[in-house]
N, C-alpha and C. Protein backbone atom coordinates (compact mmCIF):
# COMPACT_ATOMS: atom_id res chain seq x y z
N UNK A 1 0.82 -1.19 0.00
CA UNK A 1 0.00 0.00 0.00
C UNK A 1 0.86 1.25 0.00
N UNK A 2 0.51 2.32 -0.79
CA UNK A 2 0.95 3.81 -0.56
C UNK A 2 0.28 4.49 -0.34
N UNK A 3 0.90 5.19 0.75
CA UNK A 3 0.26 6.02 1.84
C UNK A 3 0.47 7.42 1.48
N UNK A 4 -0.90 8.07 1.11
CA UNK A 4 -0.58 9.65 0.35
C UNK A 4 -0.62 10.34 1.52
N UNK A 5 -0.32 11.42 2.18
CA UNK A 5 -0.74 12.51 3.26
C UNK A 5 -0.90 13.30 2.49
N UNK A 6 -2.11 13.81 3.48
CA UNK A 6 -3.14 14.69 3.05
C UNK A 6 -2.66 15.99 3.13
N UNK A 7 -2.03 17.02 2.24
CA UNK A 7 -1.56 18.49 2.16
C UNK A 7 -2.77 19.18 2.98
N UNK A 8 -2.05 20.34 3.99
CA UNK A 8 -2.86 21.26 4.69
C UNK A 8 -3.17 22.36 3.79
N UNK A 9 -4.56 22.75 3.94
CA UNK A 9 -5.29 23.82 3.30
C UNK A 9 -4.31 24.81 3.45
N UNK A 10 -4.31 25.89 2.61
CA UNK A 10 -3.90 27.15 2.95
C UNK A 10 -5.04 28.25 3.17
N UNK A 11 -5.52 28.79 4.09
CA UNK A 11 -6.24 30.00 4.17
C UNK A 11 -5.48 30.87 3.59
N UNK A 12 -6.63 32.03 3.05
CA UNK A 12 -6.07 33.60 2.92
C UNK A 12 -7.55 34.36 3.17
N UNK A 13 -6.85 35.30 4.04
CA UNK A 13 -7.96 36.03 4.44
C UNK A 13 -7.32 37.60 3.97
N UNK A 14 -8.60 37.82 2.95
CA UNK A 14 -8.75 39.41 1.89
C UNK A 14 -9.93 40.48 2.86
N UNK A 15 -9.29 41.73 2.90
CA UNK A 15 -9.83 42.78 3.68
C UNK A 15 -10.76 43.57 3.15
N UNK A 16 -11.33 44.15 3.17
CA UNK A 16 -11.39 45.51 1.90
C UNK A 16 -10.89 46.38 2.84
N UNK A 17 -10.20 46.50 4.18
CA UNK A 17 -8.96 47.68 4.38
C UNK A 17 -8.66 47.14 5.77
N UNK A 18 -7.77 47.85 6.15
CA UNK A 18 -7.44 47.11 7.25
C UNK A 18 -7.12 48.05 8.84
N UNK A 19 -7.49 49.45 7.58
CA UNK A 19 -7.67 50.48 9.05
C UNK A 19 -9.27 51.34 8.80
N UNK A 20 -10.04 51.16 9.45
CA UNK A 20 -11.34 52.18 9.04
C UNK A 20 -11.57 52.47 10.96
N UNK A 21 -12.50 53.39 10.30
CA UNK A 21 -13.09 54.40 11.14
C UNK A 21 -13.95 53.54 12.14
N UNK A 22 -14.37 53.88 13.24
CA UNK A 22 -15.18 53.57 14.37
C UNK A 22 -16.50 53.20 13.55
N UNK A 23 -17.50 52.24 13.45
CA UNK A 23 -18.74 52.34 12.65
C UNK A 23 -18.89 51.53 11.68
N UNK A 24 -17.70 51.52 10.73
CA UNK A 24 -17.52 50.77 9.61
C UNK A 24 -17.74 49.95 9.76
N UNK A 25 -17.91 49.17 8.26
CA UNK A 25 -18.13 47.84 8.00
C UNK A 25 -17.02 47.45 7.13
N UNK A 26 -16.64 45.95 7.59
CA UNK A 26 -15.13 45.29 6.53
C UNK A 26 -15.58 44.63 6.08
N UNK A 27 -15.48 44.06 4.61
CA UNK A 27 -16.02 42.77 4.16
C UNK A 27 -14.57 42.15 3.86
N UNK A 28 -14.54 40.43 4.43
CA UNK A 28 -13.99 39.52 4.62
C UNK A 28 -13.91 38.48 3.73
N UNK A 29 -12.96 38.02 2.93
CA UNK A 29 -13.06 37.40 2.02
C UNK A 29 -12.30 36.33 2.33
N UNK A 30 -12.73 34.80 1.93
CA UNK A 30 -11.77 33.82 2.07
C UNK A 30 -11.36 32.77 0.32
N UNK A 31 -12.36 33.76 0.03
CA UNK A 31 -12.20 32.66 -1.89
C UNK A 31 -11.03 32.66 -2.12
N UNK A 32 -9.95 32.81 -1.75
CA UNK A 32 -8.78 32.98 -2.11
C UNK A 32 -7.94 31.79 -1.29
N UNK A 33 -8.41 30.79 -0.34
CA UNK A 33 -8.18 29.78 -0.21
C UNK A 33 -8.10 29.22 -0.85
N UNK A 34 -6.91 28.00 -0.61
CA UNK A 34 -6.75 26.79 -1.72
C UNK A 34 -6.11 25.64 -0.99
N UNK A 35 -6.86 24.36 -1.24
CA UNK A 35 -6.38 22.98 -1.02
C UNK A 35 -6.00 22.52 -2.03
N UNK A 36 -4.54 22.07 -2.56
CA UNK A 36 -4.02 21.60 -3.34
C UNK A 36 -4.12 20.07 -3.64
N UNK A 37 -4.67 19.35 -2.90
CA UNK A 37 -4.80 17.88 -2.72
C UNK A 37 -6.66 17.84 -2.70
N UNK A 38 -7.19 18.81 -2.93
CA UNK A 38 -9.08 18.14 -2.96
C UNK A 38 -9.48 19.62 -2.40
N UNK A 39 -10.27 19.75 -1.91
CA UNK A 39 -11.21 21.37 -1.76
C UNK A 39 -11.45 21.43 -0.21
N UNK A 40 -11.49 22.94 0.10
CA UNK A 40 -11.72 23.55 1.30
C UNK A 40 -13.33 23.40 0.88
N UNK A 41 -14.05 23.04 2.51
CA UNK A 41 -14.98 22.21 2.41
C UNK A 41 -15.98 23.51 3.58
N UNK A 42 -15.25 24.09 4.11
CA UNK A 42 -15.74 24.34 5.37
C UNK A 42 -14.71 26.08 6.18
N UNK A 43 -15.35 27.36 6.21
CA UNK A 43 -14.72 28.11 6.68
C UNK A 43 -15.31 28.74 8.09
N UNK A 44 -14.37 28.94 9.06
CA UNK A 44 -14.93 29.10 10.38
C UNK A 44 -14.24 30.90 10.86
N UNK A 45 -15.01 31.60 10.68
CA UNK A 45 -14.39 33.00 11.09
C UNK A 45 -14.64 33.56 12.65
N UNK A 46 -13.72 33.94 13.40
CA UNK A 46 -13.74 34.50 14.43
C UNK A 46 -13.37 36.21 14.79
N UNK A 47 -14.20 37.07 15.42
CA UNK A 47 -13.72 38.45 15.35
C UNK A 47 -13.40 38.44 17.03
N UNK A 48 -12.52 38.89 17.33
CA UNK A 48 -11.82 39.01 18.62
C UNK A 48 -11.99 38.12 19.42
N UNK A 49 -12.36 36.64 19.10
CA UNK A 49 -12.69 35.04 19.98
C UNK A 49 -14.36 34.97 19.49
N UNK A 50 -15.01 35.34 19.22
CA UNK A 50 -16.33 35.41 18.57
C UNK A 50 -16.82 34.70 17.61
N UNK A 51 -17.08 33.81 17.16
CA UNK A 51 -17.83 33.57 16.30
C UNK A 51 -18.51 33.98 15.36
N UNK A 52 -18.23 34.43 13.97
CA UNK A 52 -18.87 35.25 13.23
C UNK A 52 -19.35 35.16 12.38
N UNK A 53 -18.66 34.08 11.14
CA UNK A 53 -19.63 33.55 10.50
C UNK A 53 -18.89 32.13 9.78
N UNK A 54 -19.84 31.51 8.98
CA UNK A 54 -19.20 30.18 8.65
C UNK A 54 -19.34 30.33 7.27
N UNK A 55 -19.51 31.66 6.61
CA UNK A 55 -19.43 31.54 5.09
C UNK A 55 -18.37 31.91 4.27
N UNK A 56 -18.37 32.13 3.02
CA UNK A 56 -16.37 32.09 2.56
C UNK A 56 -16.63 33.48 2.30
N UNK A 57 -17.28 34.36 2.52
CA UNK A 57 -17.04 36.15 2.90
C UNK A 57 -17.99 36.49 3.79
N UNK A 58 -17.74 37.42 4.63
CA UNK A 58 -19.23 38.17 5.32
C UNK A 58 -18.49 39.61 5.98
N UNK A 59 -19.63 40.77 6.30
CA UNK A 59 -19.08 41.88 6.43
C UNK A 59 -19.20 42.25 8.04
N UNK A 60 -18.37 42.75 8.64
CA UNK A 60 -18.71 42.90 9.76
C UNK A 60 -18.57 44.06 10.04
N UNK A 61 -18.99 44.68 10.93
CA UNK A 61 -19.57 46.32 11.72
C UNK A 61 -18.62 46.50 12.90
N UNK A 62 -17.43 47.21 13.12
CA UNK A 62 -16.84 47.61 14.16
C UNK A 62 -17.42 48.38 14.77
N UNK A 63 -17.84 48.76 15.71
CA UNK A 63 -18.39 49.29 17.09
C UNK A 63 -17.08 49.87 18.19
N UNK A 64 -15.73 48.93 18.33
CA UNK A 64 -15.24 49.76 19.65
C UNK A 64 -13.79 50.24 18.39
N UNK A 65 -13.17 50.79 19.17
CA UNK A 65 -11.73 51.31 18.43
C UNK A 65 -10.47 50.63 18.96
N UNK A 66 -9.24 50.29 18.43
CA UNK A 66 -8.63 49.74 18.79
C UNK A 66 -8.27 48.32 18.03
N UNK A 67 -7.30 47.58 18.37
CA UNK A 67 -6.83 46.53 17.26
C UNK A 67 -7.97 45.25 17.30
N UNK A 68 -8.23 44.69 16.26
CA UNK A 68 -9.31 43.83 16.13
C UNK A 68 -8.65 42.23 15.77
N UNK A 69 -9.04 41.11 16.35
CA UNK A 69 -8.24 40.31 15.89
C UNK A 69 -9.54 39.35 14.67
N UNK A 70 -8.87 39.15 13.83
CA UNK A 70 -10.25 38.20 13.04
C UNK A 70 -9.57 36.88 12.35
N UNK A 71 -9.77 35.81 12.89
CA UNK A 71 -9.40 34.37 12.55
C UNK A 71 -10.26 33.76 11.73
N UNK A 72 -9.59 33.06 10.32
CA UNK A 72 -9.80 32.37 9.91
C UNK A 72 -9.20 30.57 9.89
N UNK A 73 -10.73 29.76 9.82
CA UNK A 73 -10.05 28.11 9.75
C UNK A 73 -10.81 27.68 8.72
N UNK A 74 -9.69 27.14 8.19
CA UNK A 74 -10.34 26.42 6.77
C UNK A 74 -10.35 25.06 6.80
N UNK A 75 -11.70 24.21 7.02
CA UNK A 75 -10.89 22.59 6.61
C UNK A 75 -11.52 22.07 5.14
N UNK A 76 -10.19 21.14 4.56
CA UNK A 76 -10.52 20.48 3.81
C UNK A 76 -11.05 18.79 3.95
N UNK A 77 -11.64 18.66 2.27
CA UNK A 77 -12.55 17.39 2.37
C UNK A 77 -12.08 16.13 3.08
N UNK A 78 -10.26 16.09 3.48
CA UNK A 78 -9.66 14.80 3.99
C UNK A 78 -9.53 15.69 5.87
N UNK A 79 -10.05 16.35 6.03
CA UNK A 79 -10.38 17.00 7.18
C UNK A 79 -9.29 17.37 7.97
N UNK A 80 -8.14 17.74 7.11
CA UNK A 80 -7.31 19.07 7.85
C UNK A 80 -7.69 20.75 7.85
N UNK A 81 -7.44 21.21 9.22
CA UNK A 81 -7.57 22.46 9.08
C UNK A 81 -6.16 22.91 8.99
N UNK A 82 -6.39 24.40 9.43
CA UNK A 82 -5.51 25.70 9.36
C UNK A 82 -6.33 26.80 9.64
N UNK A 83 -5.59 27.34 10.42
CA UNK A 83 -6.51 29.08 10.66
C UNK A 83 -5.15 29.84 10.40
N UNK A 84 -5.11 31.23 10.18
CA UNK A 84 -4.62 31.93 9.85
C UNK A 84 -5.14 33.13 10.91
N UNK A 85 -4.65 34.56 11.07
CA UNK A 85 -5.05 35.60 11.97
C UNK A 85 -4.70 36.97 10.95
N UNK A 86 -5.71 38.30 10.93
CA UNK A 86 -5.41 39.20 10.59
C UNK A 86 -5.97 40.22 11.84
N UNK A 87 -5.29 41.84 11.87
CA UNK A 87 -5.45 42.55 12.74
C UNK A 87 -5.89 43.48 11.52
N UNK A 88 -7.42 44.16 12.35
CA UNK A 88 -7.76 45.40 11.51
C UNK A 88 -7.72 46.44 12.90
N UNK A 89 -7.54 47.42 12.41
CA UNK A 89 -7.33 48.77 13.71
C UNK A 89 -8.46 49.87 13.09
N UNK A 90 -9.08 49.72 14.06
CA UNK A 90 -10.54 50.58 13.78
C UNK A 90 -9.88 52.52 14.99
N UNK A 91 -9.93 53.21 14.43
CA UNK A 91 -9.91 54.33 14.66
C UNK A 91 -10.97 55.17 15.24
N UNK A 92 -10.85 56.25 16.00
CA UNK A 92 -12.38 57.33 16.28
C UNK A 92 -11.99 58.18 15.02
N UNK A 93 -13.68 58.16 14.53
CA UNK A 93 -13.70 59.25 13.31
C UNK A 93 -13.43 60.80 13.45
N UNK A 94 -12.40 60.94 12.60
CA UNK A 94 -12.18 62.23 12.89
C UNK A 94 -13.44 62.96 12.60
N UNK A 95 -12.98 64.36 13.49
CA UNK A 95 -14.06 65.25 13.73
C UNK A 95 -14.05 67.19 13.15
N UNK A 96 -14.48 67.74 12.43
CA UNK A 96 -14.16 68.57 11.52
C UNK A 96 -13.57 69.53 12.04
N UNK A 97 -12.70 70.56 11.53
CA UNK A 97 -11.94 71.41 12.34
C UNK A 97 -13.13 72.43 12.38
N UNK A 98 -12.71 73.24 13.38
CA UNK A 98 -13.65 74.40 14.45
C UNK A 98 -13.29 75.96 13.64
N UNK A 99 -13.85 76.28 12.25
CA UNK A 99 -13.20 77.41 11.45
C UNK A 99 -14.03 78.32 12.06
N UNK A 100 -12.74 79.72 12.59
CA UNK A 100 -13.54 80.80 13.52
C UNK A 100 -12.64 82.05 12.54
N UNK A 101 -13.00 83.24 12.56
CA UNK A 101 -12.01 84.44 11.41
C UNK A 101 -12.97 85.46 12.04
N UNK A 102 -11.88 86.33 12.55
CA UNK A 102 -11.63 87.92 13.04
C UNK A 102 -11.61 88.88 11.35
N UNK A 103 -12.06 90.35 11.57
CA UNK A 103 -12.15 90.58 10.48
C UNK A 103 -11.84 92.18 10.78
N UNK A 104 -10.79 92.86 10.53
CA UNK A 104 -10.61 93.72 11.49
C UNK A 104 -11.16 95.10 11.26
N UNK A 105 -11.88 95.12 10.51
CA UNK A 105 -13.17 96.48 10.64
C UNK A 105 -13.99 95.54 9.36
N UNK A 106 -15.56 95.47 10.03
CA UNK A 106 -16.48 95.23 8.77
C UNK A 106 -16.98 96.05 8.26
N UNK A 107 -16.75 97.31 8.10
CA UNK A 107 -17.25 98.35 7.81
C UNK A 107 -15.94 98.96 6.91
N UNK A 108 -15.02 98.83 6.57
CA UNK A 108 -13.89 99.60 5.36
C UNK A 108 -14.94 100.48 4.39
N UNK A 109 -14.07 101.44 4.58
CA UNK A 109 -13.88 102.44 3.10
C UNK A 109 -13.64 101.83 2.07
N UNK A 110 -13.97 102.48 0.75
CA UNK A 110 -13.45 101.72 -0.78
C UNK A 110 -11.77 101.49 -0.41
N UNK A 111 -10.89 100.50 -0.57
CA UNK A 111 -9.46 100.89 -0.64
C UNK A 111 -9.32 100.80 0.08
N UNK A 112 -9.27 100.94 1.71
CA UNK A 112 -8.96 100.65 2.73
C UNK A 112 -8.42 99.03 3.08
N UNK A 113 -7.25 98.88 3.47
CA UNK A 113 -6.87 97.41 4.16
C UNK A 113 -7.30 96.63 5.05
N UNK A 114 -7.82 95.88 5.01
CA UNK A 114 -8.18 95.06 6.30
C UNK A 114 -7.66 93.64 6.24
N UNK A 115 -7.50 93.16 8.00
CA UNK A 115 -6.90 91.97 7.92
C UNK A 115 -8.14 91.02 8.12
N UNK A 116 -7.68 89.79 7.29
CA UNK A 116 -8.92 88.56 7.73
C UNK A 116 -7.87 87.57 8.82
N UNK A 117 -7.87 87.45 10.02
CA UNK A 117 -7.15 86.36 10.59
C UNK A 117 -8.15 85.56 11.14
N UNK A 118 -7.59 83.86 10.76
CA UNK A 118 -8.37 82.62 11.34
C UNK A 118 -7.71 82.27 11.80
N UNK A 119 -6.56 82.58 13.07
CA UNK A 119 -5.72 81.95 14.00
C UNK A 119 -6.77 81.35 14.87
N UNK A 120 -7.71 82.36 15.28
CA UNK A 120 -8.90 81.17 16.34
C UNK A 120 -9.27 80.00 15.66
N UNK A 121 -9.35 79.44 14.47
CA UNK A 121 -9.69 78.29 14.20
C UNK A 121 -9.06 76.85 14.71
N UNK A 122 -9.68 75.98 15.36
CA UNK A 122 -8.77 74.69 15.93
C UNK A 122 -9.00 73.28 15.21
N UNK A 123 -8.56 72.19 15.15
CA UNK A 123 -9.03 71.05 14.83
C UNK A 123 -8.67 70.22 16.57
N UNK A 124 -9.63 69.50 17.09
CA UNK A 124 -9.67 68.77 18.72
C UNK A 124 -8.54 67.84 18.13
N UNK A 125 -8.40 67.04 16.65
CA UNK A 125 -7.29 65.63 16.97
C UNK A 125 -6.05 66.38 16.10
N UNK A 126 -5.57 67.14 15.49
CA UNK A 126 -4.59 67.49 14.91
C UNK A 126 -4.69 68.72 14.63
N UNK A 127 -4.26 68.85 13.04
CA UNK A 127 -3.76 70.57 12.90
C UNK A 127 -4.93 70.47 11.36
N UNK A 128 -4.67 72.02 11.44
CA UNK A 128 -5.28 72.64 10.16
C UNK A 128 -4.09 72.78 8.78
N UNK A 129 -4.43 71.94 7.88
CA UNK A 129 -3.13 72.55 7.15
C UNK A 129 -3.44 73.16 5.93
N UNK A 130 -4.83 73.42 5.79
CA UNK A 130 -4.96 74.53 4.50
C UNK A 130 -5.90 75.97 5.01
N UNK A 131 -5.81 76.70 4.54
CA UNK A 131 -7.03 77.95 4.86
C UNK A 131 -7.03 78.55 3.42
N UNK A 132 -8.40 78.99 3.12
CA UNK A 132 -8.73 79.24 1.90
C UNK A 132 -9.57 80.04 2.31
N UNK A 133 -9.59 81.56 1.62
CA UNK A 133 -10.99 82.14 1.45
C UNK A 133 -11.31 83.02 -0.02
N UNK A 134 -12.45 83.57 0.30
CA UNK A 134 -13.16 83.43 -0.98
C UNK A 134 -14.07 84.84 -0.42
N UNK A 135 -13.14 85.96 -1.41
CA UNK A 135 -13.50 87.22 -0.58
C UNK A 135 -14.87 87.82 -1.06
N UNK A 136 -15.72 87.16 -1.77
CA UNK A 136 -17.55 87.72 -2.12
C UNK A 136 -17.27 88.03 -3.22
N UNK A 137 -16.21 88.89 -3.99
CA UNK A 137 -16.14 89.25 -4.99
C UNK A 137 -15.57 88.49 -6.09
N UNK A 138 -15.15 87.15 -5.93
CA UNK A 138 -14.57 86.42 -7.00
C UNK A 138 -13.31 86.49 -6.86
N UNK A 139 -12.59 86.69 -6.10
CA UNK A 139 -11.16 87.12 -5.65
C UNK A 139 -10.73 85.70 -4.39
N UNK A 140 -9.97 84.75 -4.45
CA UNK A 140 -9.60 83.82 -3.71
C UNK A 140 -8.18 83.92 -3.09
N UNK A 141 -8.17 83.92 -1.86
CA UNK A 141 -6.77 83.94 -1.25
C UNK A 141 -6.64 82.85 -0.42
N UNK A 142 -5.18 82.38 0.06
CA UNK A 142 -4.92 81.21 0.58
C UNK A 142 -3.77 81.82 1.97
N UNK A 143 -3.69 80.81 3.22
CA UNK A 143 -3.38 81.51 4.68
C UNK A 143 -4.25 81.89 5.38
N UNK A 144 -3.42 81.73 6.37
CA UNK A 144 -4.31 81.74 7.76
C UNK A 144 -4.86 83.56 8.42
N UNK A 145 -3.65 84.66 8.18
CA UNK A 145 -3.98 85.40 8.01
C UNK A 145 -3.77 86.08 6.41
N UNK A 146 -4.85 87.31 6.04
CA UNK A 146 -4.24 87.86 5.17
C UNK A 146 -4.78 89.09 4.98
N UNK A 147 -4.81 89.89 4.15
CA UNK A 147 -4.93 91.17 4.10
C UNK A 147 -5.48 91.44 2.90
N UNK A 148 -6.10 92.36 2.18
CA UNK A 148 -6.91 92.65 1.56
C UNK A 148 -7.76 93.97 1.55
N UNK A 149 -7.50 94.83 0.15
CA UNK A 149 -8.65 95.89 -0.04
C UNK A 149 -9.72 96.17 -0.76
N UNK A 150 -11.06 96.41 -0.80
CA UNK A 150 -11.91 96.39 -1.70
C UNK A 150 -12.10 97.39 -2.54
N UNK A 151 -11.83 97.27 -3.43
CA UNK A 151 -11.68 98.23 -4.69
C UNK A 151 -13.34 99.40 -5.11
N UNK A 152 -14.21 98.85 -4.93
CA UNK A 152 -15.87 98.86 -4.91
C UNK A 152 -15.85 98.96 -3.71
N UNK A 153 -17.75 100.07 -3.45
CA UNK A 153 -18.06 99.91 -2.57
C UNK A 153 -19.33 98.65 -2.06
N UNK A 154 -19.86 97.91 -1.38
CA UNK A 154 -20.74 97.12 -1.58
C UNK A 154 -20.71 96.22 -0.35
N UNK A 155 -21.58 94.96 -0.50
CA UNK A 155 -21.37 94.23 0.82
C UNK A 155 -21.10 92.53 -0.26
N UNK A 156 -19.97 92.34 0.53
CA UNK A 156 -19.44 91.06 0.73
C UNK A 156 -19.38 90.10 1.90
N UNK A 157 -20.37 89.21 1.29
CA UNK A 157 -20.06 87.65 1.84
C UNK A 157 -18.31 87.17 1.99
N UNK A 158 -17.55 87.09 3.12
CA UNK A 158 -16.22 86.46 2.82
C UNK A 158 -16.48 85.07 3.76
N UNK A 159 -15.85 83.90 2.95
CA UNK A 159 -16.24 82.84 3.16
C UNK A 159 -14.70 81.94 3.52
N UNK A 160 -14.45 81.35 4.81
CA UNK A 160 -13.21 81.05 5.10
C UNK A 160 -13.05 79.39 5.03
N UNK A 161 -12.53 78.98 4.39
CA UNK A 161 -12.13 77.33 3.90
C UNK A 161 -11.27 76.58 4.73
N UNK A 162 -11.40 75.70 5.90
CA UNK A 162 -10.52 75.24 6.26
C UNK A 162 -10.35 73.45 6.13
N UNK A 163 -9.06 73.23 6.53
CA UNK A 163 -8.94 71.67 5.65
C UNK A 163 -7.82 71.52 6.98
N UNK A 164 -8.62 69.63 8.06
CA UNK A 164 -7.04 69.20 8.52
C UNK A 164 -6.42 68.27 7.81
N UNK A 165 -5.96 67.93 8.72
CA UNK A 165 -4.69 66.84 8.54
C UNK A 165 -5.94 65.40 7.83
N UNK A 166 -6.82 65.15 8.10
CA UNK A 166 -7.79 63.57 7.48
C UNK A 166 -8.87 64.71 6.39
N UNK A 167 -8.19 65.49 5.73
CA UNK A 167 -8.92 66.10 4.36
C UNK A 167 -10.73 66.38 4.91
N UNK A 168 -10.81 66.81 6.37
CA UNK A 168 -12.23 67.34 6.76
C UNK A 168 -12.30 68.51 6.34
N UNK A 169 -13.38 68.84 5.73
CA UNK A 169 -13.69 70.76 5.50
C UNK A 169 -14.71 71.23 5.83
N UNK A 170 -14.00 72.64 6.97
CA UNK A 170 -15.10 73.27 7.12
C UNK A 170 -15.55 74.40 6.79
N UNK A 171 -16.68 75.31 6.85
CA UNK A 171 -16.62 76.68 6.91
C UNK A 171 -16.97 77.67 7.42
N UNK A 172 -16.50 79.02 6.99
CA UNK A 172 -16.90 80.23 8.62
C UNK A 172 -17.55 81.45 7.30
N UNK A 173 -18.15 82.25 7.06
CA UNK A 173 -18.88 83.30 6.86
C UNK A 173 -19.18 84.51 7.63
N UNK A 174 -18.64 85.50 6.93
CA UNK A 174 -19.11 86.68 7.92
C UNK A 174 -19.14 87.93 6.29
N UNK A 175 -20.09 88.90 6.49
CA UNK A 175 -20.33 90.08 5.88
C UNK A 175 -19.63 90.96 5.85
N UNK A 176 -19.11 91.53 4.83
CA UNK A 176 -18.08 92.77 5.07
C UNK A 176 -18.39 94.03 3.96
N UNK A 177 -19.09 95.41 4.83
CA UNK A 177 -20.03 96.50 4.00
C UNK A 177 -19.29 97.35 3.39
């Protein structure tokens, strides 16, 4: 008699990412398994010791933040397994920066200078790294402070653009006669 042994499955476990936000949902893929000696018969998924599902993809919903462990076991038809382990790191969603702009007389003369500063503006988890505004008249400037005269007399909408560090945007508005 010859005695074949039975090759161990290989799992692979496919993410669609492997860092998301607090909330999200991951979908989990295992088709990418392969038994080289006969077919994976059977997939057993676990999310942090949990039980989650027994099908060869399913999506799951993170709820806390922090590293996630998610196990896969694959057995094949001569009934070897294998599990494999991936870590997804679920994050708190960032939260939009706080755009605030001083305007240092709203009332200017034609020609007269005035400064626009958005130093009061904050972001709670990082920094601000763009400021954009958009002075009513079709005229766009970029910085945190800047300066500016109105050529016309009239009332302008100036509209202040801010952007952090995770590409959030917010905005601030104020009238200038």
């Amino acid at each position: 008699y010859i005695n074949v042994e039975n090759l161990i499955p290989n799992p692979s476990i496919d993410a669609s990412d492997d860092t998301v936000e607090q909330g999200s949902e991951v979908t989990f893929d295992a088709t990418d398994s392969v038994d080289k000696d006969g077919s994976i018969v059977s997939y057993s998924w676990e999310v942090d010791g949990e039980v989650a599902s027994s099908s060869s993809s399913f999506k799951y919903k993170f709820t806390a933040t922090g590293d996630h462990e998610v196990k896969l076991t694959v057995a094949d038809d001569k009934g070897a397994t294998k599990t494999v382990k991936r870590i997804i790191k679920i994050e708190k969603p960032n939260s939009k920066p706080d755009p605030k702009f001083k305007v240092s007389n709203n009332n200017p003369k034609t020609n007269e200078v005035i400064e626009l500063d958005a130093s009061g503006s904050t972001d709670s988890e990082g920094t601000i790294k763009t400021y954009s505004w958009n002075l009513g008249n079709g005229i766009s400037k970029s910085g945190k402070k800047i300066r500016y005269n109105y050529s016309q007399a009239g009332t302008y909408e100036v509209e202040l653009n801010v952007v952090d560090q995770a590409n959030a945007l917010s905005k601030d508005k104020k009238t200038v006669i």
